[in-house]
Protein backbone atom coordinates (compact mmCIF):
# COMPACT_ATOMS: atom_id res chain seq x y z
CA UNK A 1 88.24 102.77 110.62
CA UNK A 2 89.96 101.06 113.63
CA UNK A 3 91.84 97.19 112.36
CA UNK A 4 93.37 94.90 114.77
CA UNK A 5 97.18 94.56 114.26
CA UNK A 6 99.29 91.39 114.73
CA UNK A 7 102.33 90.53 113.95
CA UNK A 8 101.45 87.09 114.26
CA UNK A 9 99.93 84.81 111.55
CA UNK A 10 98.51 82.34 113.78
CA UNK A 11 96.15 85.12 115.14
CA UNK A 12 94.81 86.17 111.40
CA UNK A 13 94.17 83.43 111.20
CA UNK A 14 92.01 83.05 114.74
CA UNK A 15 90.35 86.47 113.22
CA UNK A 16 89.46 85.70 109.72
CA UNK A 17 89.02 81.89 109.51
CA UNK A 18 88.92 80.07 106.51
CA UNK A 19 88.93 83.09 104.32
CA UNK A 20 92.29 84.08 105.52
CA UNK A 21 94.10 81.41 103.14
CA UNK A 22 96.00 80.18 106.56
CA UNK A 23 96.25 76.84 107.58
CA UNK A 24 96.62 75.37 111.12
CA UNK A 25 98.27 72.60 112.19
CA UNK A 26 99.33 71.70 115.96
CA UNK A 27 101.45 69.31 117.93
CA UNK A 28 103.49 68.58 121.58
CA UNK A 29 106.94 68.77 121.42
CA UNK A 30 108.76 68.68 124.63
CA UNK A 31 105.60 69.09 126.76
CA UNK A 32 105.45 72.81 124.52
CA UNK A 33 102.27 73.40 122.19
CA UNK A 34 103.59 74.06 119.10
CA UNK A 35 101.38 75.64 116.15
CA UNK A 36 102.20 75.75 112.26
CA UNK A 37 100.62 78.29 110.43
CA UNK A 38 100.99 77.83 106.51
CA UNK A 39 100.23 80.96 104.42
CA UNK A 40 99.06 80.09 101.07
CA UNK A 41 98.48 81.90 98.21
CA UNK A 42 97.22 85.25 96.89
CA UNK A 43 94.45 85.43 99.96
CA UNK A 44 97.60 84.36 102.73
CA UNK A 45 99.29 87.04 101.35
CA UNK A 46 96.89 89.93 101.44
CA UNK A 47 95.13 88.89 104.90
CA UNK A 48 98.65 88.70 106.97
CA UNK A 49 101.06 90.86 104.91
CA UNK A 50 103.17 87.78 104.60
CA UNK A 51 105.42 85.77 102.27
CA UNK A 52 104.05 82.50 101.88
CA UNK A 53 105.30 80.22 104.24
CA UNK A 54 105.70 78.64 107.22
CA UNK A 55 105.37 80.65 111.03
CA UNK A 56 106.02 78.60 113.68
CA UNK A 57 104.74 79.37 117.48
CA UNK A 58 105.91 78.22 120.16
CA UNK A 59 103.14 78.43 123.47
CA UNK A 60 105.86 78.84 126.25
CA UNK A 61 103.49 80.03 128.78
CA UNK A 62 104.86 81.97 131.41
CA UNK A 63 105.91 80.11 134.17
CA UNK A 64 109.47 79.24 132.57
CA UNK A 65 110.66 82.89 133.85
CA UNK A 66 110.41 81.78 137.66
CA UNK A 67 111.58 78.15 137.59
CA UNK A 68 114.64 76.96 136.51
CA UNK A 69 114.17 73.11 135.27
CA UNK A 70 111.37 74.89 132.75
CA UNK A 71 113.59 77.25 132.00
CA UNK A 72 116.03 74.69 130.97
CA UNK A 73 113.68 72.70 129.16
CA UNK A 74 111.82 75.53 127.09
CA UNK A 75 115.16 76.78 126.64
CA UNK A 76 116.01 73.36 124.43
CA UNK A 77 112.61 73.32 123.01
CA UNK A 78 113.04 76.80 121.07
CA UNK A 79 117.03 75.40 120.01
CA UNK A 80 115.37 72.42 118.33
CA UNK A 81 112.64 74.43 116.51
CA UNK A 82 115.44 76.90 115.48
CA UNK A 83 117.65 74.12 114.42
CA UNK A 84 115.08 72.93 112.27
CA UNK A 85 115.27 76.26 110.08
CA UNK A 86 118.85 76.62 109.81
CA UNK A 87 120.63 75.34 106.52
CA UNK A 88 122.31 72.17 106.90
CA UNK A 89 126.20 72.13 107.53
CA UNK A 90 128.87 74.96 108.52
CA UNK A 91 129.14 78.16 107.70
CA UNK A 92 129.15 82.08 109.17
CA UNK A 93 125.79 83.07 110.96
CA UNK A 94 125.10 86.66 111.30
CA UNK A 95 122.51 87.75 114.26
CA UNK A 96 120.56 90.62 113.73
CA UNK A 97 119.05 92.28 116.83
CA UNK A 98 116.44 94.27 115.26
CA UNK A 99 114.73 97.60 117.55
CA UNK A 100 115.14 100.46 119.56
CA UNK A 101 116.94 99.58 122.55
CA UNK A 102 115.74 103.10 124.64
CA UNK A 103 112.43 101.70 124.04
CA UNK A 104 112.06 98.85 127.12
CA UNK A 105 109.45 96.98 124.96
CA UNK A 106 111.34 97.30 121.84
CA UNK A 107 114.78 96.20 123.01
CA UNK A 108 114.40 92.76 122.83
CA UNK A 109 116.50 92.58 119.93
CA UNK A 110 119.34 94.63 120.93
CA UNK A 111 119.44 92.49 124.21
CA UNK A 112 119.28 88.90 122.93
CA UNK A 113 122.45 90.31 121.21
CA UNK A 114 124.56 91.51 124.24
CA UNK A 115 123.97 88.23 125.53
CA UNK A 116 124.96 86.14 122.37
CA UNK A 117 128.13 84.27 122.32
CA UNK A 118 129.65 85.98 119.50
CA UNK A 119 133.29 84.52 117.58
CA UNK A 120 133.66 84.90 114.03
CA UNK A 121 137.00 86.96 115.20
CA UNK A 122 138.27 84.08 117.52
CA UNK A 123 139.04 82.01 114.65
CA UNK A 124 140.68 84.70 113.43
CA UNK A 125 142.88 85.52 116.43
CA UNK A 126 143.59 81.82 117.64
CA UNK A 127 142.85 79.30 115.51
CA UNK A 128 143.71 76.42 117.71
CA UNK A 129 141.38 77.89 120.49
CA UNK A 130 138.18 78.01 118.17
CA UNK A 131 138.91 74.50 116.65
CA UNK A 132 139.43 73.16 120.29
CA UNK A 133 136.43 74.91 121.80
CA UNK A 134 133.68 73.64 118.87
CA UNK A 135 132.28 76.39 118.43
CA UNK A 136 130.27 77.45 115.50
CA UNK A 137 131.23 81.03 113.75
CA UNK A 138 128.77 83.39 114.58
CA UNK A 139 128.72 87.50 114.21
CA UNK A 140 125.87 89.66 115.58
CA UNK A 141 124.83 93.72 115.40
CA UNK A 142 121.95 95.67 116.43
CA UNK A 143 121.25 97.24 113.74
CA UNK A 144 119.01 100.36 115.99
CA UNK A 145 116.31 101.89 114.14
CA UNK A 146 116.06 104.71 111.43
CA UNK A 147 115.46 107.38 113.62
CA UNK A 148 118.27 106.72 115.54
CA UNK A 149 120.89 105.98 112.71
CA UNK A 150 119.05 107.78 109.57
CA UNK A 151 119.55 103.92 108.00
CA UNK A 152 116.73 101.63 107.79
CA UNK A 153 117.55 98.40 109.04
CA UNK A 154 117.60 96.43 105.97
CA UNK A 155 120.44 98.54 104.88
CA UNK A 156 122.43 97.87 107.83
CA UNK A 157 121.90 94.34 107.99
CA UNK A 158 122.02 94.21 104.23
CA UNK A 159 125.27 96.38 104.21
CA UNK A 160 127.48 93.87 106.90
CA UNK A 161 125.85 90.75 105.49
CA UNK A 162 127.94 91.66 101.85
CA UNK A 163 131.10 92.21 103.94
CA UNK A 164 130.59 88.95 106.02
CA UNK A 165 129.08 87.05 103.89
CA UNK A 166 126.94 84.88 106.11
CA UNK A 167 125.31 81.37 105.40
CA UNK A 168 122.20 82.32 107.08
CA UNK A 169 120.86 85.43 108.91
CA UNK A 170 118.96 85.29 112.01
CA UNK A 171 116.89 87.70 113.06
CA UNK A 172 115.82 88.55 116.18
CA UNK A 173 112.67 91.65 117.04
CA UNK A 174 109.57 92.09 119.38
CA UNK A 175 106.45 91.78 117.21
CA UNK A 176 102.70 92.93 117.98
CA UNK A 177 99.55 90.49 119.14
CA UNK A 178 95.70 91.26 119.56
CA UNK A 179 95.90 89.59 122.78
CA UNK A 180 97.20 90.32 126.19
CA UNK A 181 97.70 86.79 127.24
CA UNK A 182 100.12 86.21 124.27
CA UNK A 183 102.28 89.01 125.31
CA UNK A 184 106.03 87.05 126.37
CA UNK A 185 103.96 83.70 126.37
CA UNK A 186 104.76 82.82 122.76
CA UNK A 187 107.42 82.65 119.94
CA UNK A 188 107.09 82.78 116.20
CA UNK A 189 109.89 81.32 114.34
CA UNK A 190 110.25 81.49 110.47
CA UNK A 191 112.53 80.95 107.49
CA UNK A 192 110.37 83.94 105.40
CA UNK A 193 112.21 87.21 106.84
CA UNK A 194 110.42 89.93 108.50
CA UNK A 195 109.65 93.80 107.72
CA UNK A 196 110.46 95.88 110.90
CA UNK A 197 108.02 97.53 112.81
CA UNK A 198 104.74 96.19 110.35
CA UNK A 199 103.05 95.23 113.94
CA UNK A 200 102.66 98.82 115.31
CA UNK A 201 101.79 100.33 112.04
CA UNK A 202 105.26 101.23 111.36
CA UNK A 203 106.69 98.91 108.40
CA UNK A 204 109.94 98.94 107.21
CA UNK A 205 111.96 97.50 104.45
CA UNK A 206 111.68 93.45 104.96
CA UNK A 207 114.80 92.07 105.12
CA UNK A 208 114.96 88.40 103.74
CA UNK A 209 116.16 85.79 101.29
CA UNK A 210 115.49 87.91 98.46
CA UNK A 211 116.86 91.38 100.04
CA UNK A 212 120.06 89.26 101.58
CA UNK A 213 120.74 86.49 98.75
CA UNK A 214 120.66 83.65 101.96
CA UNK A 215 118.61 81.86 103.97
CA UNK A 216 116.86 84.24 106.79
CA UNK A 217 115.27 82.99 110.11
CA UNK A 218 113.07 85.09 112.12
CA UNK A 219 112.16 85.01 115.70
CA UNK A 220 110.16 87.01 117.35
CA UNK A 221 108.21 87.39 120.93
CA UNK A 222 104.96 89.86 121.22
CA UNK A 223 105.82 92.36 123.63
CA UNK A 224 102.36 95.13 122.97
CA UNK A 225 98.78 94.98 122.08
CA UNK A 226 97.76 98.10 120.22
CA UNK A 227 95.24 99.87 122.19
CA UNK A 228 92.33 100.19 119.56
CA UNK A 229 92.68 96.23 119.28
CA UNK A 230 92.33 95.55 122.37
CA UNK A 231 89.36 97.34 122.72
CA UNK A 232 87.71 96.20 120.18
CA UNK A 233 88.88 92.67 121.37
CA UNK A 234 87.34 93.27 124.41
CA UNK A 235 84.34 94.85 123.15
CA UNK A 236 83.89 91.85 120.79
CA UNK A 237 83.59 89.49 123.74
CA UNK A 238 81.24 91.22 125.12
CA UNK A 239 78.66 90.41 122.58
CA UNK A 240 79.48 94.54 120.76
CA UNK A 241 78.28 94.00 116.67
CA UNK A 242 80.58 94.68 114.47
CA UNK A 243 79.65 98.14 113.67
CA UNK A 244 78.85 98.85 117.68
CA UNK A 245 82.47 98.16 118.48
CA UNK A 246 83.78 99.70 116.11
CA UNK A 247 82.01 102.97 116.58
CA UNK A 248 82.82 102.51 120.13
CA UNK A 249 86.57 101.94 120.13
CA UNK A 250 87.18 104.45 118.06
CA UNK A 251 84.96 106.50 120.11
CA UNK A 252 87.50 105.39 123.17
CA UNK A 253 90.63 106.41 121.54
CA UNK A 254 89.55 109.19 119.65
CA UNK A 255 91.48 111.44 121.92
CA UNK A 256 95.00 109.62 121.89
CA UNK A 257 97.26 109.95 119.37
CA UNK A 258 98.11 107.08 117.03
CA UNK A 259 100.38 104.58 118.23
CA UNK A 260 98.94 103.78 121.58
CA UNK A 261 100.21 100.80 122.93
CA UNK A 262 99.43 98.85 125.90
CA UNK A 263 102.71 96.33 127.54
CA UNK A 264 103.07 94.90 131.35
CA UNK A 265 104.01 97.13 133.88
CA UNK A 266 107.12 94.37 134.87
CA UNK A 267 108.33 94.74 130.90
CA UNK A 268 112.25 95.41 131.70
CA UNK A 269 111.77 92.32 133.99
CA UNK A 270 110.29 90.55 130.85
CA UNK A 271 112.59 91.87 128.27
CA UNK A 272 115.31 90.43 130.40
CA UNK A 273 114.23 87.35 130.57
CA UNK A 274 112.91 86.70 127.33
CA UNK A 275 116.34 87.88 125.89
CA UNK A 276 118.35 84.90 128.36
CA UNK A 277 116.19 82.82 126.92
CA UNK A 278 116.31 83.57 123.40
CA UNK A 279 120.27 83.71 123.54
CA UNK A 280 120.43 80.51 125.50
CA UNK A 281 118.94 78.83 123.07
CA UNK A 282 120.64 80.02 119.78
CA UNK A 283 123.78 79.69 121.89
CA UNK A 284 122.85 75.90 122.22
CA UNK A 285 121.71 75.78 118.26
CA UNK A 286 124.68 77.92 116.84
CA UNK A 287 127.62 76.34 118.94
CA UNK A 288 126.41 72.74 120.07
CA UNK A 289 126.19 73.87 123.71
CA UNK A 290 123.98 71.77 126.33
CA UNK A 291 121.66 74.47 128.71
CA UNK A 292 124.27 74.50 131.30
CA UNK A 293 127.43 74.94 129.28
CA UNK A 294 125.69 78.34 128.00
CA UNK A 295 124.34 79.52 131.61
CA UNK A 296 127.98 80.00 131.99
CA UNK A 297 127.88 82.88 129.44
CA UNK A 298 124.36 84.39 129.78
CA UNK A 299 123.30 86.50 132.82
């Protein structure tokens, strides 16, 4: 039997309804569509695969990637929404750019964090420079994946977070939606962790509060559509039953070999955008930086 994967909780929700134990609130914040979805319960649980909570998404469209002003301005939209997650006061903030970097759709991790301002070892090696400059004290790894390092990623991050000793974690990975238009268009933000790969039928270890003993933010940007949901998806609109689309998507993709994927053709281009844009903007929420002072550092 073919099911639709998503990473995102907003879209069980668009799938299952009411019986999905999700709730749905919306607002406009800085001109952005912003959409709360609140997993409750036993049935939130078992219809997303997620902690109770809060998820967060951010509709960022797509035109921020070729103008600069909206660049700018989603930029500062996403650093107030992360802002709001992070625990109050100072303390050490460890980045986690989760994914397989020789994978272009799976490296958004790994490249928000080559464009992070990191400098928990600045205070370390001039004091007087890190106290002048105001910035905040912020480390950051990508952790790779277990078939590149034999580790799975909650060990990793698990591992350097006991030597560090963070106040908070952020974490940072490209997630799964059942929709093309959603792919680089939107951001989910949340305080409840996140398990790895669980999008592409793949799930990890979840790294969060209760793995890490602190806080743990999550944000994450679809980047694929899994073939069989899209077609059924697509099928569905069509006015297919529910058994007639079924039977036919998995008619479709009976001949390709789990793990079919479909991403945009200009992905790299995305992937390098979306990761100037995520950095920008924990730049701005970990260090106090206005848009332009952290252009400086991001290219």
């Amino acid at each position: 039997m073919v099911e639709k994967r998503t990473d995102l909780a907003l879209e069980v929700q668009e799938m299952r309804g009411r019986e999905s134990g999700i709730e749905i609130s919306t607002a406009k914040r800085n001109g952005i569509e912003i959409t709360v979805a609140t997993v409750r319960g036993e049935a939130g649980r078992k219809s997303s695969g997620k902690p109770e909570g809060k998820y967060i998404t951010l509709d960022i469209g797509s035109d921020w990637q070729n103008d600069k002003a909206l660049f700018a301005k989603t930029a500062l939209a996403l650093s107030e929404e992360i802002k709001s997650l992070l625990p109050k006061g100072e303390g050490d903030v460890l980045v986690a750019g989760l994914g397989n970097e020789s994978i272009t759709p799976d490296s958004l991790g790994p490249s928000v964090v080559k464009r992070l301002i990191v400098t928990r070892h600045i205070e370390d090696i001039d004091p007087e420079l890190f106290s002048g400059a105001g910035f905040g004290r912020v480390s950051a790894i990508a952790a790779g994946v277990l078939a590149q390092t034999g580790i799975e990623s909650a060990e990793i991050v698990k591992s350097i977070a006991l030597s560090v000793k963070p106040e908070c974690v952020i974490l940072i990975d490209a997630l799964a939606s059942r929709r093309l238009a959603r792919l680089a268009t939107t951001v989910q933000l949340s305080s409840n962790g996140i398990s790895p790969g669980s999008g592409v039928s793949n799930k990890r270890v979840a790294i969060d509060k209760e793995l890490l003993g602190v806080p743990v933010v999550s944000i994450g940007v679809p980047t694929v559509v899994d073939a069989a949901t899209l077609a059924l998806d697509i099928i569905e609109e069509h006015g297919g039953g529910e058994e007639e689309y079924r039977a036919i998507a998995e008619k479709i993709l009976s001949g390709a070999r789990d793990g079919l994927f479909v991403t945009p053709k200009d992905t790299d281009i995305i992937i390098k955008n979306l990761s100037q844009l995520i950095s920008s903007s924990l730049n701005m929420a970990l260090h106090g930086m206005t848009f332009e002072e952290s252009a400086e550092f991001v290219l």
